[in-house]
N, C-alpha and C. Protein backbone atom coordinates (compact mmCIF):
# COMPACT_ATOMS: atom_id res chain seq x y z
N UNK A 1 0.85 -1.18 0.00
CA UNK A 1 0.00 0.00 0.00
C UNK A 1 0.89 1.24 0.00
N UNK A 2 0.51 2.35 -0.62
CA UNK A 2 1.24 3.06 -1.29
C UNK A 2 1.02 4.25 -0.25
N UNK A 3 1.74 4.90 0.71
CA UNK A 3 1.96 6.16 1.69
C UNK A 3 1.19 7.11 1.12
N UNK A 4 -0.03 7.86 1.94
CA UNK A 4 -0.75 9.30 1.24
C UNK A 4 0.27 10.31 0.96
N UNK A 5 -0.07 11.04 -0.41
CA UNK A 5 0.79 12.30 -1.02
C UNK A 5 0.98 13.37 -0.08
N UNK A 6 1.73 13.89 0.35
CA UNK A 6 2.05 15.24 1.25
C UNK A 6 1.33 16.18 0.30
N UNK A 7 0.44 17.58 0.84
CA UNK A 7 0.15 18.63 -0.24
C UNK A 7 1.10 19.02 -1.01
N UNK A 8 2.60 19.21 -0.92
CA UNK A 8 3.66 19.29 -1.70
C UNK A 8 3.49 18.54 -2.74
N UNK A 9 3.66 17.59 -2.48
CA UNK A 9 3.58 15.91 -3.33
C UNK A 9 2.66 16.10 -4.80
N UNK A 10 1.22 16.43 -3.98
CA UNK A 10 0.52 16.70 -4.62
C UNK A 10 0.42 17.83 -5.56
N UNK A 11 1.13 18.85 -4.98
CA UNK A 11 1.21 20.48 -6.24
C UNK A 11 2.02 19.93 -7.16
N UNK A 12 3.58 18.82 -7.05
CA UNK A 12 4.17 18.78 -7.60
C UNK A 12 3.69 17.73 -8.90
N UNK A 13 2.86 16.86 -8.22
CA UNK A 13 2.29 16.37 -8.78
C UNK A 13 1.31 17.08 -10.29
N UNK A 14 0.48 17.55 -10.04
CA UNK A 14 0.06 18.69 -10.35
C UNK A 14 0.65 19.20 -11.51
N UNK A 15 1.74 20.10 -11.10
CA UNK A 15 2.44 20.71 -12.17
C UNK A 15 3.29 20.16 -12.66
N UNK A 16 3.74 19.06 -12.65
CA UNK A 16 3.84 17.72 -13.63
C UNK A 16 3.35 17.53 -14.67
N UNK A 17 1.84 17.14 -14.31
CA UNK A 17 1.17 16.87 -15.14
C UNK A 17 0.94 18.07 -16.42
N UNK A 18 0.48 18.95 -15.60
CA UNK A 18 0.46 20.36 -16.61
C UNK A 18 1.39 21.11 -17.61
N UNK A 19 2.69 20.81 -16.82
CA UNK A 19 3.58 21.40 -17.94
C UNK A 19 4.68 20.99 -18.17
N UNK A 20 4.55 19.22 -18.07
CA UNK A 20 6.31 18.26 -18.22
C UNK A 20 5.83 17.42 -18.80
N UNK A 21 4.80 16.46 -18.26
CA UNK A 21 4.20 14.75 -18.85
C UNK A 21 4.53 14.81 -20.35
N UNK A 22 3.83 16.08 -21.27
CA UNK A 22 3.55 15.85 -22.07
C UNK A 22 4.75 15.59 -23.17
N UNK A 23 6.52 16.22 -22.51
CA UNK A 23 7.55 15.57 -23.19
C UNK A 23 8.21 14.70 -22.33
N UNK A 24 8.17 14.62 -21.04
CA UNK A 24 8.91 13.80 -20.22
C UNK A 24 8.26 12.48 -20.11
N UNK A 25 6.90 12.51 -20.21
CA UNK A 25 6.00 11.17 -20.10
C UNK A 25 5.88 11.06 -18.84
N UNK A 26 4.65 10.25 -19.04
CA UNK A 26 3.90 9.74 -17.26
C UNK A 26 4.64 9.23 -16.74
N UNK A 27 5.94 8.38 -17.02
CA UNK A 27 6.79 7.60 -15.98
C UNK A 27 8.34 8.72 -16.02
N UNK A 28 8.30 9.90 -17.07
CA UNK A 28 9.25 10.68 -16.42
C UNK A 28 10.71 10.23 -17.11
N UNK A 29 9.88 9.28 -18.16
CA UNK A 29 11.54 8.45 -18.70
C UNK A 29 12.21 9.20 -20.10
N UNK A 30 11.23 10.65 -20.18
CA UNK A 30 12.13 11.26 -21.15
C UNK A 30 11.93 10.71 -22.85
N UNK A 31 12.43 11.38 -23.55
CA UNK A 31 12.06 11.04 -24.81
C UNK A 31 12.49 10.52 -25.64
N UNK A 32 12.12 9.70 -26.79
CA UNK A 32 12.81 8.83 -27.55
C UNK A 32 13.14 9.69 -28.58
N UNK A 33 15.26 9.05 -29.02
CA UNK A 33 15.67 9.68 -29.38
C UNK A 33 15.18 9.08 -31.09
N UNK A 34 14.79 10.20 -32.11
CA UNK A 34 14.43 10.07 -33.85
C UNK A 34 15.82 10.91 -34.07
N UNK A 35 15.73 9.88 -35.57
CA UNK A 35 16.84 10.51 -36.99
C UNK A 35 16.12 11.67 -36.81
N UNK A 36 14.98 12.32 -36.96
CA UNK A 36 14.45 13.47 -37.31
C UNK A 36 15.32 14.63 -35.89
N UNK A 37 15.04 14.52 -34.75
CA UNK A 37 15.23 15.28 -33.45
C UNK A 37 17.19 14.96 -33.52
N UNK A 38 17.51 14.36 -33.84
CA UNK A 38 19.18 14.15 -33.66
C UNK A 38 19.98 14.66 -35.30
N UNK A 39 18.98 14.96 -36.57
CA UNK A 39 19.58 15.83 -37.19
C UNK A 39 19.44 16.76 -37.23
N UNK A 40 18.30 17.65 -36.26
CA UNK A 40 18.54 18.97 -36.18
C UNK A 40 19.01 19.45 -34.67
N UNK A 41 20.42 20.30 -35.18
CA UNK A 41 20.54 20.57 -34.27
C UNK A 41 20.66 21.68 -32.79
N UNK A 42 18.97 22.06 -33.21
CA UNK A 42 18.21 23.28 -32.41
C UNK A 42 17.60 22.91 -31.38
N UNK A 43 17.25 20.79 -31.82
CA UNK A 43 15.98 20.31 -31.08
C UNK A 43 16.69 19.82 -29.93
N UNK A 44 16.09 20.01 -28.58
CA UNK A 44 16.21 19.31 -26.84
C UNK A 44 15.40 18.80 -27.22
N UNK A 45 15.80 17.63 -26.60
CA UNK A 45 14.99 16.33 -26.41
C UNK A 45 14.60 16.24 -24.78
N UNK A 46 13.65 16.11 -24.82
CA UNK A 46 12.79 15.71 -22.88
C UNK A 46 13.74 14.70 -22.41
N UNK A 47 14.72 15.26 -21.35
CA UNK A 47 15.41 14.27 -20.45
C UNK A 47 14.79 13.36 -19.27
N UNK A 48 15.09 12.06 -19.24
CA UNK A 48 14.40 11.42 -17.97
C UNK A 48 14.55 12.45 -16.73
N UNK A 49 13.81 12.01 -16.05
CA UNK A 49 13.48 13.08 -14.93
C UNK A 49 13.47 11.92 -13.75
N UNK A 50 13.46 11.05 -13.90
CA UNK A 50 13.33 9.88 -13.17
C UNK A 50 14.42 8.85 -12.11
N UNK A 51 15.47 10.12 -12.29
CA UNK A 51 16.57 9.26 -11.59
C UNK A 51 17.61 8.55 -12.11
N UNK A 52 16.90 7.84 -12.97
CA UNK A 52 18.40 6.87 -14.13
C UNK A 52 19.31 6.98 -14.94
N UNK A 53 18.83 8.64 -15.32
CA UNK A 53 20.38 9.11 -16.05
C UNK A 53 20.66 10.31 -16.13
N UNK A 54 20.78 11.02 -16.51
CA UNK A 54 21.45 12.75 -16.80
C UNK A 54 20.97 13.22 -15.44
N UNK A 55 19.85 13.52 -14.94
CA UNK A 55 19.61 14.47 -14.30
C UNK A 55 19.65 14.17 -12.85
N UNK A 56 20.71 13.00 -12.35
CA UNK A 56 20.67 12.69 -10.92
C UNK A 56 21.90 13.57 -10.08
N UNK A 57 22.70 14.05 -10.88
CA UNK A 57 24.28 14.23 -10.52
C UNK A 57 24.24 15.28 -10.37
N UNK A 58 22.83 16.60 -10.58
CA UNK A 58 22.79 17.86 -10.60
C UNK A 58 21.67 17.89 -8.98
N UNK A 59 22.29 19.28 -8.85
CA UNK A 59 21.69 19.59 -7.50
C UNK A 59 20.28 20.04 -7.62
N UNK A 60 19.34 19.91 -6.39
CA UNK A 60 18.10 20.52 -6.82
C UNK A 60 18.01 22.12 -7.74
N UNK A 61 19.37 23.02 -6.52
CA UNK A 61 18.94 24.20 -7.16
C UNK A 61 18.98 24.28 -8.53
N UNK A 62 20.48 23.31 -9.45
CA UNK A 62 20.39 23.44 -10.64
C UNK A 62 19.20 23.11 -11.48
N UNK A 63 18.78 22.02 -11.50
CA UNK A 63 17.66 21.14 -11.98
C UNK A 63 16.23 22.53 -11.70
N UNK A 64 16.54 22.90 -10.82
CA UNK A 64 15.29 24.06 -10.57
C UNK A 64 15.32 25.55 -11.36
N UNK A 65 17.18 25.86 -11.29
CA UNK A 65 17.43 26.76 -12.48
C UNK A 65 16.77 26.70 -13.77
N UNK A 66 17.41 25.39 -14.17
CA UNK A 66 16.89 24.79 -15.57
C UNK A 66 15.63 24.77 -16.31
N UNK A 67 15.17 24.50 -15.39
CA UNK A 67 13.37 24.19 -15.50
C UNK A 67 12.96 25.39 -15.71
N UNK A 68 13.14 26.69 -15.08
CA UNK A 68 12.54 28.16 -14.80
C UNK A 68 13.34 29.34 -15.93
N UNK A 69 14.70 28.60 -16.77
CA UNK A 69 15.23 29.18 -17.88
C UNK A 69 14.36 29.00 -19.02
């Protein structure tokens, strides 16, 4: 059984959904890399957000910079 969301939990939750899911995806695993998105090279690709790669080694504040640039 899964621990109730803290109201935090839940805003973050929240604004997740609203303004990340839709390139990071519901599990947060970031986006699949296309010939199309890797020959141009203007396009970011949605990084996992999830812990497993790029974005664990950066500090909150950075990761919070990032997001708000």
């Amino acid at each position: 059984m899964s621990k109730p969301c803290s109201s935090h939990e839940r805003r973050g939750q929240a604004l997740f959904a609203q303004h990340s899911q839709s390139c990071h995806g519901t599990e947060a695993v970031g986006e699949t890399y296309t010939i199309e998105g890797l020959s141009n090279g203007d396009y970011l690709f949605a990084r996992t957000l999830n812990g497993t790669m790029h974005g664990w080694h950066h500090t909150d504040e950075q990761l919070t910079q990032t997001i708000l640039s």
